[in-house]
PDB file of N, CA and C in Angstrom:
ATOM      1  N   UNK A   1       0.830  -1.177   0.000  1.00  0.00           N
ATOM      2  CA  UNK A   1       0.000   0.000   0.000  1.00  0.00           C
ATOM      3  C   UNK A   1       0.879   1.247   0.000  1.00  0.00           C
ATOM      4  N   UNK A   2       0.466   2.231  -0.328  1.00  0.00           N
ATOM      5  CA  UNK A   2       0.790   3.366  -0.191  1.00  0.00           C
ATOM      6  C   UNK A   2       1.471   3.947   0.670  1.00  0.00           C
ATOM      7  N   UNK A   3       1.880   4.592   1.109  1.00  0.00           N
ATOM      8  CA  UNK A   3       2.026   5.610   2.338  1.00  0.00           C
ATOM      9  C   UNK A   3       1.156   6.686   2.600  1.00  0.00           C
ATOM     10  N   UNK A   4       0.804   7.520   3.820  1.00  0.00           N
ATOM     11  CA  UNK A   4      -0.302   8.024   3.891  1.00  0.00           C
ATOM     12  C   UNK A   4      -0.145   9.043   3.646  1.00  0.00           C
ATOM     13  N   UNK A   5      -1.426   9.691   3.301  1.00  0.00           N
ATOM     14  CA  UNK A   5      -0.734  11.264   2.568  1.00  0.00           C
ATOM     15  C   UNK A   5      -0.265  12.341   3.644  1.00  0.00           C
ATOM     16  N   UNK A   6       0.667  13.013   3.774  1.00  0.00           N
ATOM     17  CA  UNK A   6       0.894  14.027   4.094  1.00  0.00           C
ATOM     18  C   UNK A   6      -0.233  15.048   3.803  1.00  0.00           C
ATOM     19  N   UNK A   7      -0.024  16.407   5.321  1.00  0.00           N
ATOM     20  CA  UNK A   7      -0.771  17.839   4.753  1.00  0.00           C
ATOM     21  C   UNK A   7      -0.673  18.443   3.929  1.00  0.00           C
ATOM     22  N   UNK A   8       0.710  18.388   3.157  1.00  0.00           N
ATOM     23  CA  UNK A   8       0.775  19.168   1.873  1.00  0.00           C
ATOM     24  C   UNK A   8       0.675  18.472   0.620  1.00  0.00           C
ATOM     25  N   UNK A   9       0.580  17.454   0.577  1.00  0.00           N
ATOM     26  CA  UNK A   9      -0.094  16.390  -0.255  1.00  0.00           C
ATOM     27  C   UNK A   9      -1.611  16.784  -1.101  1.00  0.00           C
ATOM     28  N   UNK A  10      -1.247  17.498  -2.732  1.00  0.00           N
ATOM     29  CA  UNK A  10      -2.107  17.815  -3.312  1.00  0.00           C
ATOM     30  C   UNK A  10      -3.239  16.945  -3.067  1.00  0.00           C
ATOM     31  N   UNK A  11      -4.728  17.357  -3.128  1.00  0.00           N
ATOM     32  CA  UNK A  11      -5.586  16.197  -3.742  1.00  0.00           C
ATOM     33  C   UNK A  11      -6.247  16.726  -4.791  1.00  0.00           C
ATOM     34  N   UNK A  12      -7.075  15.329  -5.167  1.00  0.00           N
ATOM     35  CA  UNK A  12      -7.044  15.734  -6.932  1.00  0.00           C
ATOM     36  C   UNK A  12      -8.949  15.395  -6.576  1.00  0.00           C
ATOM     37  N   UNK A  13      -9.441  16.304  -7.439  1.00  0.00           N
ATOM     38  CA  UNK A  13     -10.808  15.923  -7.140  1.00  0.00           C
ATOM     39  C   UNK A  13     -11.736  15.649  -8.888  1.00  0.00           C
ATOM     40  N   UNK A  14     -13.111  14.896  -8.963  1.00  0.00           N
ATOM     41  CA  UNK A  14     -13.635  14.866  -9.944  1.00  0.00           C
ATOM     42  C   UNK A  14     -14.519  16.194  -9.870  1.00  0.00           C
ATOM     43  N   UNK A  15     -15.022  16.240 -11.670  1.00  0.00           N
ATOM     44  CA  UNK A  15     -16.635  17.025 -11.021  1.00  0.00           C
ATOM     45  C   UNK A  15     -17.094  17.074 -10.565  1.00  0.00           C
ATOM     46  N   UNK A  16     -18.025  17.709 -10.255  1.00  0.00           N
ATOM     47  CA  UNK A  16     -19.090  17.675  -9.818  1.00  0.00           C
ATOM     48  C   UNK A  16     -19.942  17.338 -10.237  1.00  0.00           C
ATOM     49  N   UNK A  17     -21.234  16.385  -9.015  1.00  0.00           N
ATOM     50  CA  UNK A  17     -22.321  15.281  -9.759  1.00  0.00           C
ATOM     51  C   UNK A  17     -22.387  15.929 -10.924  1.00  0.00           C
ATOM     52  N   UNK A  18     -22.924  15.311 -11.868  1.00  0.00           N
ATOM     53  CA  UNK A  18     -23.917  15.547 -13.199  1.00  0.00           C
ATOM     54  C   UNK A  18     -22.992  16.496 -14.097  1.00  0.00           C
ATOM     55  N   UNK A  19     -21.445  16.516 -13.889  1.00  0.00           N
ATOM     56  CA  UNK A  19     -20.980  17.368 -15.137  1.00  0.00           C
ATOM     57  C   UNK A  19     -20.336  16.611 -15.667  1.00  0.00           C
ATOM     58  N   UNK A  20     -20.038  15.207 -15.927  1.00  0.00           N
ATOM     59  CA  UNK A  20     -19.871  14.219 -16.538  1.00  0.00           C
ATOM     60  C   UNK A  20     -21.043  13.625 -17.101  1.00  0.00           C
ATOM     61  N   UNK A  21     -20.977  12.475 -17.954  1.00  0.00           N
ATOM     62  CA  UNK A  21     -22.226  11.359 -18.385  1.00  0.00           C
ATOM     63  C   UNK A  21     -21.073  10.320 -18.706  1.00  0.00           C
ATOM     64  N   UNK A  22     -20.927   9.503 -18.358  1.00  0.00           N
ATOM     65  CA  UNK A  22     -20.477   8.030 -18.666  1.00  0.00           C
ATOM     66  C   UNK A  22     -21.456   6.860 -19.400  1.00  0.00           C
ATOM     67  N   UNK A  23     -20.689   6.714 -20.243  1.00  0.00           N
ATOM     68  CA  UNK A  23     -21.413   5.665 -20.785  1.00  0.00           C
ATOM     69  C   UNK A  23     -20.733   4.380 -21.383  1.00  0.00           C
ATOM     70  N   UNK A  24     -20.725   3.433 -20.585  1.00  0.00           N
ATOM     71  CA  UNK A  24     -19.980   1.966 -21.105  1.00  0.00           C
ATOM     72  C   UNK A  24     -20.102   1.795 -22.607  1.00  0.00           C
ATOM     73  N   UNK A  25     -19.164   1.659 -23.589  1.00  0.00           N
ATOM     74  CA  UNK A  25     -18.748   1.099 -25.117  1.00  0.00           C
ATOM     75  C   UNK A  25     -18.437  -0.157 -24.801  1.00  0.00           C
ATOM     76  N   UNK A  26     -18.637  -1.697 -23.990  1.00  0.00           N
ATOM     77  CA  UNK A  26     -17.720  -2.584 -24.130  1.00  0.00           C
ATOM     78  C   UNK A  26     -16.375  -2.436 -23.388  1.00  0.00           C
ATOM     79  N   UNK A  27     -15.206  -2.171 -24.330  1.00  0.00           N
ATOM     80  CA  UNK A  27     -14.416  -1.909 -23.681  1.00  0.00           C
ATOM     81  C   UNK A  27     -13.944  -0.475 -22.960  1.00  0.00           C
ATOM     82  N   UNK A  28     -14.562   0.152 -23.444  1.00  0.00           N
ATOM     83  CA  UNK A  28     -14.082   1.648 -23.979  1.00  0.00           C
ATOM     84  C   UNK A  28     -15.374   1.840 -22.718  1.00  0.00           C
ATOM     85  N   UNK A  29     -15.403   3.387 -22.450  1.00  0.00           N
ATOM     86  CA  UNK A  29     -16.127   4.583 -22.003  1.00  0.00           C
ATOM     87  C   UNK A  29     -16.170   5.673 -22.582  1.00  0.00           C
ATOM     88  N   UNK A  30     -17.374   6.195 -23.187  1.00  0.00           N
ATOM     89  CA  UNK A  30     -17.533   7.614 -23.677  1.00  0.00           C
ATOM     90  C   UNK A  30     -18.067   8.269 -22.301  1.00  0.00           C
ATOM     91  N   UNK A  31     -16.832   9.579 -22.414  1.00  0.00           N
ATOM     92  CA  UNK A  31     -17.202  10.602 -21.158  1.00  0.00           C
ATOM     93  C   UNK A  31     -17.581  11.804 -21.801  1.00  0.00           C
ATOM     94  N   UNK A  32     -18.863  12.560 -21.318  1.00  0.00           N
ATOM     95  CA  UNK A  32     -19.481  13.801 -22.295  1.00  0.00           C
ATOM     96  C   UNK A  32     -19.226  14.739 -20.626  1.00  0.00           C
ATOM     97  N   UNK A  33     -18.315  15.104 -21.127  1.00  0.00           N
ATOM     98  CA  UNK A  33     -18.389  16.595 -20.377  1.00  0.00           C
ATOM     99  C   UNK A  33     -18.570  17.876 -20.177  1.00  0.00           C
ATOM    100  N   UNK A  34     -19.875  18.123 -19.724  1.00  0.00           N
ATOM    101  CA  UNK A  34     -20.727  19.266 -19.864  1.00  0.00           C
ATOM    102  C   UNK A  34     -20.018  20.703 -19.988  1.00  0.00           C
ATOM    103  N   UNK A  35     -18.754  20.454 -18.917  1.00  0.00           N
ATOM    104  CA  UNK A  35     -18.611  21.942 -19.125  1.00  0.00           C
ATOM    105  C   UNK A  35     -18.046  22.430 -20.368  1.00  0.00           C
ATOM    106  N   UNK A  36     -16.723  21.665 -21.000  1.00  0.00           N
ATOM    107  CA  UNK A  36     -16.004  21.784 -22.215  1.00  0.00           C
ATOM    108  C   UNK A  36     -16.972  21.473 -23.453  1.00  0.00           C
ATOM    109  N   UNK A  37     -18.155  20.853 -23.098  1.00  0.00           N
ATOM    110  CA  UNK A  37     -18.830  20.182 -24.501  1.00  0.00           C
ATOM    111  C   UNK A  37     -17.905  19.299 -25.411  1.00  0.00           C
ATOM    112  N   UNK A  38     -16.999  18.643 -24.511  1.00  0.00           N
ATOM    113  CA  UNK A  38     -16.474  17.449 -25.367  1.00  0.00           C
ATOM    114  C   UNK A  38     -16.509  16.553 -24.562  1.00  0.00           C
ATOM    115  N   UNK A  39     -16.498  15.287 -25.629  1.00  0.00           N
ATOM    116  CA  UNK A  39     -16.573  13.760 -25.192  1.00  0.00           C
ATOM    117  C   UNK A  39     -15.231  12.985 -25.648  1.00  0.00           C
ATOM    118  N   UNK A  40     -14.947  12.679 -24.302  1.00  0.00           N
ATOM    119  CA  UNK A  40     -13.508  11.711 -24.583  1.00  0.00           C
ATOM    120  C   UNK A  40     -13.828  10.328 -24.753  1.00  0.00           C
ATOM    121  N   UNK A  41     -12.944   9.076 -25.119  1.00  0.00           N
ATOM    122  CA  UNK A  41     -13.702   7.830 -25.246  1.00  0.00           C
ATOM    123  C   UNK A  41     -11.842   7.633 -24.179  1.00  0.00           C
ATOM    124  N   UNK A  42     -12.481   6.725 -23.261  1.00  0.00           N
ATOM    125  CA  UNK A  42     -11.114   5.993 -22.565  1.00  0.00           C
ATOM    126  C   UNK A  42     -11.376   4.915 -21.959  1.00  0.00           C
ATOM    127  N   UNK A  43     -10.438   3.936 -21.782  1.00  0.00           N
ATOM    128  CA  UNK A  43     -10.391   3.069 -21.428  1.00  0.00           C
ATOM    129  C   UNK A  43      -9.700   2.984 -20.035  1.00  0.00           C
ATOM    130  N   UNK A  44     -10.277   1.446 -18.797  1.00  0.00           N
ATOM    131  CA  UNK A  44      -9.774   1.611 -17.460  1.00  0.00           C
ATOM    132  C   UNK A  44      -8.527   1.812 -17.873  1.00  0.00           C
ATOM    133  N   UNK A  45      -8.107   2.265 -16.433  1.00  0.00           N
ATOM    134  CA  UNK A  45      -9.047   2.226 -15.176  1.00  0.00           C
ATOM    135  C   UNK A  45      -9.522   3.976 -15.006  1.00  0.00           C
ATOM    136  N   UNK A  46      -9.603   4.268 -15.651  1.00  0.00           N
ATOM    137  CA  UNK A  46     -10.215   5.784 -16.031  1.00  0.00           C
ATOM    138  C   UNK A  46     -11.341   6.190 -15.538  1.00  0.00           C
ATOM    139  N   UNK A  47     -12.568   4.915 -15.862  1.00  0.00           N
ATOM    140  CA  UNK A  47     -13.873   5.638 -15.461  1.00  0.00           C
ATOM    141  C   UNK A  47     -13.666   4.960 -13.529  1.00  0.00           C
ATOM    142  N   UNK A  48     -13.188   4.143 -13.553  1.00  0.00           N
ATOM    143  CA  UNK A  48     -12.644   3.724 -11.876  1.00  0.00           C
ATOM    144  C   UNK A  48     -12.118   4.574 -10.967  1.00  0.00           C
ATOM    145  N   UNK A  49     -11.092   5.479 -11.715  1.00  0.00           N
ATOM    146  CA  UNK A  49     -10.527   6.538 -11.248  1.00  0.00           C
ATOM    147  C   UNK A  49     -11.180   7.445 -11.054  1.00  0.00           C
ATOM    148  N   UNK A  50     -12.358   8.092 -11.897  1.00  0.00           N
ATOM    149  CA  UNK A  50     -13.086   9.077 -12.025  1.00  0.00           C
ATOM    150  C   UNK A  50     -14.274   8.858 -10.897  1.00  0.00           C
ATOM    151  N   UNK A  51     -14.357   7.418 -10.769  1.00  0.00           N
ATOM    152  CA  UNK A  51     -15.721   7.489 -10.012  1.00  0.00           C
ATOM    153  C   UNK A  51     -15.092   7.520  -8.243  1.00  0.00           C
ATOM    154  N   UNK A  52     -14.320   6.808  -8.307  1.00  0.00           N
ATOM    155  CA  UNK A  52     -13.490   6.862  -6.921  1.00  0.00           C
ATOM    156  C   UNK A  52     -13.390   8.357  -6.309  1.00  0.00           C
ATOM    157  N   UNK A  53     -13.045   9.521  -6.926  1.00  0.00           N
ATOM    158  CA  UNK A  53     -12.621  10.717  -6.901  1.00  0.00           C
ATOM    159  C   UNK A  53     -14.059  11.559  -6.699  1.00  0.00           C
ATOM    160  N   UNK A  54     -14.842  10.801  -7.563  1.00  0.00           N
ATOM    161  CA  UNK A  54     -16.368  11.907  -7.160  1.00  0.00           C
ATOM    162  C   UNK A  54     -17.159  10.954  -5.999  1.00  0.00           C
ATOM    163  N   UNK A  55     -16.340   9.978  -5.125  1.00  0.00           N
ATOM    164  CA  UNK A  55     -17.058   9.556  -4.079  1.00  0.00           C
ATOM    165  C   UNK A  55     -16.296  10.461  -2.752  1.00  0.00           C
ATOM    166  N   UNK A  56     -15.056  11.065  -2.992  1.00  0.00           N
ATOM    167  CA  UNK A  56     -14.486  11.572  -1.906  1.00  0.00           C
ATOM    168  C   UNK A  56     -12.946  11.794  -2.620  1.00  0.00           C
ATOM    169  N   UNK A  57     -12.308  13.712  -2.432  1.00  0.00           N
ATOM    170  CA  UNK A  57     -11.132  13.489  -3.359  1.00  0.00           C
ATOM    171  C   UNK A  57     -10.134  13.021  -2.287  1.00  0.00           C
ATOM    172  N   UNK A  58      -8.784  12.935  -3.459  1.00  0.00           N
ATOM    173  CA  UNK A  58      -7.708  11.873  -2.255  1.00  0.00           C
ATOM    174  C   UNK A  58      -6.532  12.713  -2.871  1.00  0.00           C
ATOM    175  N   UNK A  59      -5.664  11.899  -2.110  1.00  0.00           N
ATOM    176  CA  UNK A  59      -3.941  12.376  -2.860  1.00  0.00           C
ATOM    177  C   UNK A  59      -3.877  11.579  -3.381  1.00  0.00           C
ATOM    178  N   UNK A  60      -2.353  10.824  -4.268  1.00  0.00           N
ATOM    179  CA  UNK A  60      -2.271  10.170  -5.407  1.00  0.00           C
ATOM    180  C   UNK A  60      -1.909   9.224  -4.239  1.00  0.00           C
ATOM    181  N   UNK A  61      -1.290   8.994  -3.216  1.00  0.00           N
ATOM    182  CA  UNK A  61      -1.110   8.159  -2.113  1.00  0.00           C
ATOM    183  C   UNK A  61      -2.305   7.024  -1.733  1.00  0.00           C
ATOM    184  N   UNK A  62      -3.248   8.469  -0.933  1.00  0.00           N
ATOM    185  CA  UNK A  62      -5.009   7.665  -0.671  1.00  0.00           C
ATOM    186  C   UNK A  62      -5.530   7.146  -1.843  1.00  0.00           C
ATOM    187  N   UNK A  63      -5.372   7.867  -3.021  1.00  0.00           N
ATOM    188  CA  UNK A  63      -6.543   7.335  -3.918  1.00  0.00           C
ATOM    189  C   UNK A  63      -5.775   5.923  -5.019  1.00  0.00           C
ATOM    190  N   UNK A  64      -4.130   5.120  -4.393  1.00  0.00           N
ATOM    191  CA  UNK A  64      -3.570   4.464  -4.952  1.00  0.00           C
ATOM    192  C   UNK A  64      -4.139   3.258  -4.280  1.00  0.00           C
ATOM    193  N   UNK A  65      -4.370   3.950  -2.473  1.00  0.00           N
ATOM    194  CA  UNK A  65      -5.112   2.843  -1.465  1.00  0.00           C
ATOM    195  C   UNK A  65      -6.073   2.408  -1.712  1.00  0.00           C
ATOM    196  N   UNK A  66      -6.991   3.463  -2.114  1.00  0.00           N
ATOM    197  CA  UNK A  66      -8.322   2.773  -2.700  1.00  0.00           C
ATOM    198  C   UNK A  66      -8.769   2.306  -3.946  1.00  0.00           C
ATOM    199  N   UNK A  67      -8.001   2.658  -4.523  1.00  0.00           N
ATOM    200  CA  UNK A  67      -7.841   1.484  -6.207  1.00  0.00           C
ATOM    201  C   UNK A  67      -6.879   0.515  -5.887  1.00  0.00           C
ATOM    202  N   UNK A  68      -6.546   0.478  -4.759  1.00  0.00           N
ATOM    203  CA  UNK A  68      -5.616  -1.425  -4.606  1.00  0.00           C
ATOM    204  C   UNK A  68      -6.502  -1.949  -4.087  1.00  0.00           C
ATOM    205  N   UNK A  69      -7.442  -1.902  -2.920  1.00  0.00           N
ATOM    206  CA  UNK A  69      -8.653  -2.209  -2.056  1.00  0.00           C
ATOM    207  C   UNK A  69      -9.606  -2.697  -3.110  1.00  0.00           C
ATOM    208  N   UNK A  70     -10.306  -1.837  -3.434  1.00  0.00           N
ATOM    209  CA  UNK A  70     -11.479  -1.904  -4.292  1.00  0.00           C
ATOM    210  C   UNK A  70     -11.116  -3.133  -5.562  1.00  0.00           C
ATOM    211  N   UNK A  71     -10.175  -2.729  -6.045  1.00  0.00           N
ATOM    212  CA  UNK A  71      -9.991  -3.956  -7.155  1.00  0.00           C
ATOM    213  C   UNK A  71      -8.765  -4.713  -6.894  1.00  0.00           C
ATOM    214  N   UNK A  72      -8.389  -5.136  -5.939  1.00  0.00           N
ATOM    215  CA  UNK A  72      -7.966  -5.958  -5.480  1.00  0.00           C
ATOM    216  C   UNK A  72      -6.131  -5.655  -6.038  1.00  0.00           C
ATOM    217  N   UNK A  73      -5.535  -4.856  -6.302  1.00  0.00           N
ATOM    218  CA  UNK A  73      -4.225  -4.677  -7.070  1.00  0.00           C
ATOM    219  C   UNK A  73      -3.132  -5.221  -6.472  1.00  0.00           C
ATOM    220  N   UNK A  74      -2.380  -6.170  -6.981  1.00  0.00           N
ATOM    221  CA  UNK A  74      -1.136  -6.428  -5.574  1.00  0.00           C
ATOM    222  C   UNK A  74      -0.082  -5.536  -5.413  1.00  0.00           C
ATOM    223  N   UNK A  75       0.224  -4.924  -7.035  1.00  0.00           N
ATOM    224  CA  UNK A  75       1.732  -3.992  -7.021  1.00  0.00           C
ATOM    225  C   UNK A  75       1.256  -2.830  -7.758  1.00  0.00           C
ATOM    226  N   UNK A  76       0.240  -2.223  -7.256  1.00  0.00           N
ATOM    227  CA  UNK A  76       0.088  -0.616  -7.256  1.00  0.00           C
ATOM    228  C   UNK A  76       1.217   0.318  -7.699  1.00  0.00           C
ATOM    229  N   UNK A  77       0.762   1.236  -8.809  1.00  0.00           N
ATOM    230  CA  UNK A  77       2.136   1.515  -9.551  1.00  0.00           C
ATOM    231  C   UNK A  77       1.946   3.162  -9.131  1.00  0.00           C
ATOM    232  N   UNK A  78       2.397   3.786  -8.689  1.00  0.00           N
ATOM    233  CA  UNK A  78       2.385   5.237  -8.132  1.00  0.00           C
ATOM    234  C   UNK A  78       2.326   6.077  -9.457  1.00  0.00           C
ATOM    235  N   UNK A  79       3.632   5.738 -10.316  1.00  0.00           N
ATOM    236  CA  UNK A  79       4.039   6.285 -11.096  1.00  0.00           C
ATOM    237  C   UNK A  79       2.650   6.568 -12.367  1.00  0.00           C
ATOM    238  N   UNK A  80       2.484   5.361 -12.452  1.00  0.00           N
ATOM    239  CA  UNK A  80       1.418   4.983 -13.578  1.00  0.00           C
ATOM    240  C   UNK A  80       0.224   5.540 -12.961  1.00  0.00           C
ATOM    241  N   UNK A  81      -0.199   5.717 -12.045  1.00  0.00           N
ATOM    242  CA  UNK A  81      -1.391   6.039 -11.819  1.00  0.00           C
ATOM    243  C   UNK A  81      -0.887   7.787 -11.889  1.00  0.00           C
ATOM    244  N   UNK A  82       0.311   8.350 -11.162  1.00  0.00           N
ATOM    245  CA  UNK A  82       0.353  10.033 -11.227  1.00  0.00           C
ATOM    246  C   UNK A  82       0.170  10.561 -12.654  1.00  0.00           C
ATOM    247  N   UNK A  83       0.678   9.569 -13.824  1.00  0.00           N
ATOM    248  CA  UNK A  83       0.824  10.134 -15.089  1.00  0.00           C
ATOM    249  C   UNK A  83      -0.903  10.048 -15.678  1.00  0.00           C
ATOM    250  N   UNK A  84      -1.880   9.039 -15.107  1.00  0.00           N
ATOM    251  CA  UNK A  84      -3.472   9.028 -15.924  1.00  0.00           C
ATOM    252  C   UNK A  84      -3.861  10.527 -15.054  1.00  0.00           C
ATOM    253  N   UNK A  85      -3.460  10.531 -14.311  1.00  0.00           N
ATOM    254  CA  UNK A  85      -3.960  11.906 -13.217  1.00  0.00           C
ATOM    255  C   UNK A  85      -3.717  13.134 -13.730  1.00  0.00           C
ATOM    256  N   UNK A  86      -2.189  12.980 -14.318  1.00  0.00           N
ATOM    257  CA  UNK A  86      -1.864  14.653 -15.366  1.00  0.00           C
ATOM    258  C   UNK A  86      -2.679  14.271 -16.576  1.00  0.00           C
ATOM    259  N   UNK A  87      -2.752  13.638 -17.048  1.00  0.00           N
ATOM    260  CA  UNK A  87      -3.403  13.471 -18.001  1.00  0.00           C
ATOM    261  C   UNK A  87      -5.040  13.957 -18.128  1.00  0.00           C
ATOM    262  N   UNK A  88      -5.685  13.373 -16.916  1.00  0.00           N
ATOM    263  CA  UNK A  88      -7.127  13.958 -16.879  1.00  0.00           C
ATOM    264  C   UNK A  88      -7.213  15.886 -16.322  1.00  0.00           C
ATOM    265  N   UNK A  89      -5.828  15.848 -15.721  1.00  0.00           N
ATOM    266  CA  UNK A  89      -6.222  17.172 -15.265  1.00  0.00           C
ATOM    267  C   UNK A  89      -6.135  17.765 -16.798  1.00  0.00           C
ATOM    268  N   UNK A  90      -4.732  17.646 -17.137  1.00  0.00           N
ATOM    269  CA  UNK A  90      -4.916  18.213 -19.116  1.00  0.00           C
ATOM    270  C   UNK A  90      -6.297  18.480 -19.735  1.00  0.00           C
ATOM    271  N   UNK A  91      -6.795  17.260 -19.593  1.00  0.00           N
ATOM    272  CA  UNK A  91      -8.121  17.354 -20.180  1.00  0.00           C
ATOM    273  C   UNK A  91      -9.234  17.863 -19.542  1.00  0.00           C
ATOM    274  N   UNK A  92      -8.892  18.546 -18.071  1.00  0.00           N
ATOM    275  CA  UNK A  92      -9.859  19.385 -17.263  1.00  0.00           C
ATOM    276  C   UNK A  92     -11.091  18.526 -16.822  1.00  0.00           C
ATOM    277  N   UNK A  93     -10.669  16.807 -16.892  1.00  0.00           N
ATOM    278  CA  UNK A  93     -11.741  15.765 -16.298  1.00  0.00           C
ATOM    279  C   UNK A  93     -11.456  15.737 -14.708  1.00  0.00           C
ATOM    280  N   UNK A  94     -10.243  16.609 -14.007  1.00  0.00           N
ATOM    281  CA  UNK A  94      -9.795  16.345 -12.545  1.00  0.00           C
ATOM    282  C   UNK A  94      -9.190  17.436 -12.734  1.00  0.00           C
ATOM    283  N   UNK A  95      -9.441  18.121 -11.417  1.00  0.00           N
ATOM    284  CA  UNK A  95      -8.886  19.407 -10.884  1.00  0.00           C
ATOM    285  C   UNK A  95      -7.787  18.535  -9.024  1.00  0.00           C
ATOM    286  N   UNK A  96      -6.867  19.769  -8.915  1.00  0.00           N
ATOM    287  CA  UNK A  96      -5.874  19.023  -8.367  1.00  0.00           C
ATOM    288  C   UNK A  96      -5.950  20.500  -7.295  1.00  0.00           C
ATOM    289  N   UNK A  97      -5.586  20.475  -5.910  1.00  0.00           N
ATOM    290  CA  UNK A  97      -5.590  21.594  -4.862  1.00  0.00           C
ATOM    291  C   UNK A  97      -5.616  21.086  -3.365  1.00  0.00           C
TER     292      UNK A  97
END
């Protein structure tokens, strides 16, 4: 597991209810996001990440704890998960503070 987050330990948060729409493709997820009026299509653990974050935001620490928990992960990758995180903030799907 992780280590626990520190106070100065950014956290990263989702929208807010209802400014997303998710919708399962199979493999894929189309995300329509209200505020930008664009729809991204991505694949996990993305919409996992996203939903984790609009249940309560975390640091990349906590929210590595609760995507090892929840889906069971044995070797939780810090790295790999900080880089989907810049990535959604890029795309203004996660705000970080």
């Amino acid at each position: 597991m992780a280590a626990a987050a520190g106070a100065d330990d950014p956290r990263y948060h989702a929208p807010p209810a209802g400014a997303l729409r998710m919708v399962p493709l199979d493999e894929l997820t189309a995300l329509y996001h209200r505020a930008s009026g664009q729809t991204h299509l991505v694949a996990a653990p993305v919409p996992e990440i996203l939903a984790l974050l609009g249940e309560t935001p975390a640091s990349l620490g906590g929210l590595l704890d609760r995507l090892a928990v929840r889906y069971d992960l044995a070797d939780p990758d810090a790295a790999v998960l900080a880089a989907r995180l810049a990535e959604l903030e890029a795309l203004g799907l996660v705000t970080r503070g």
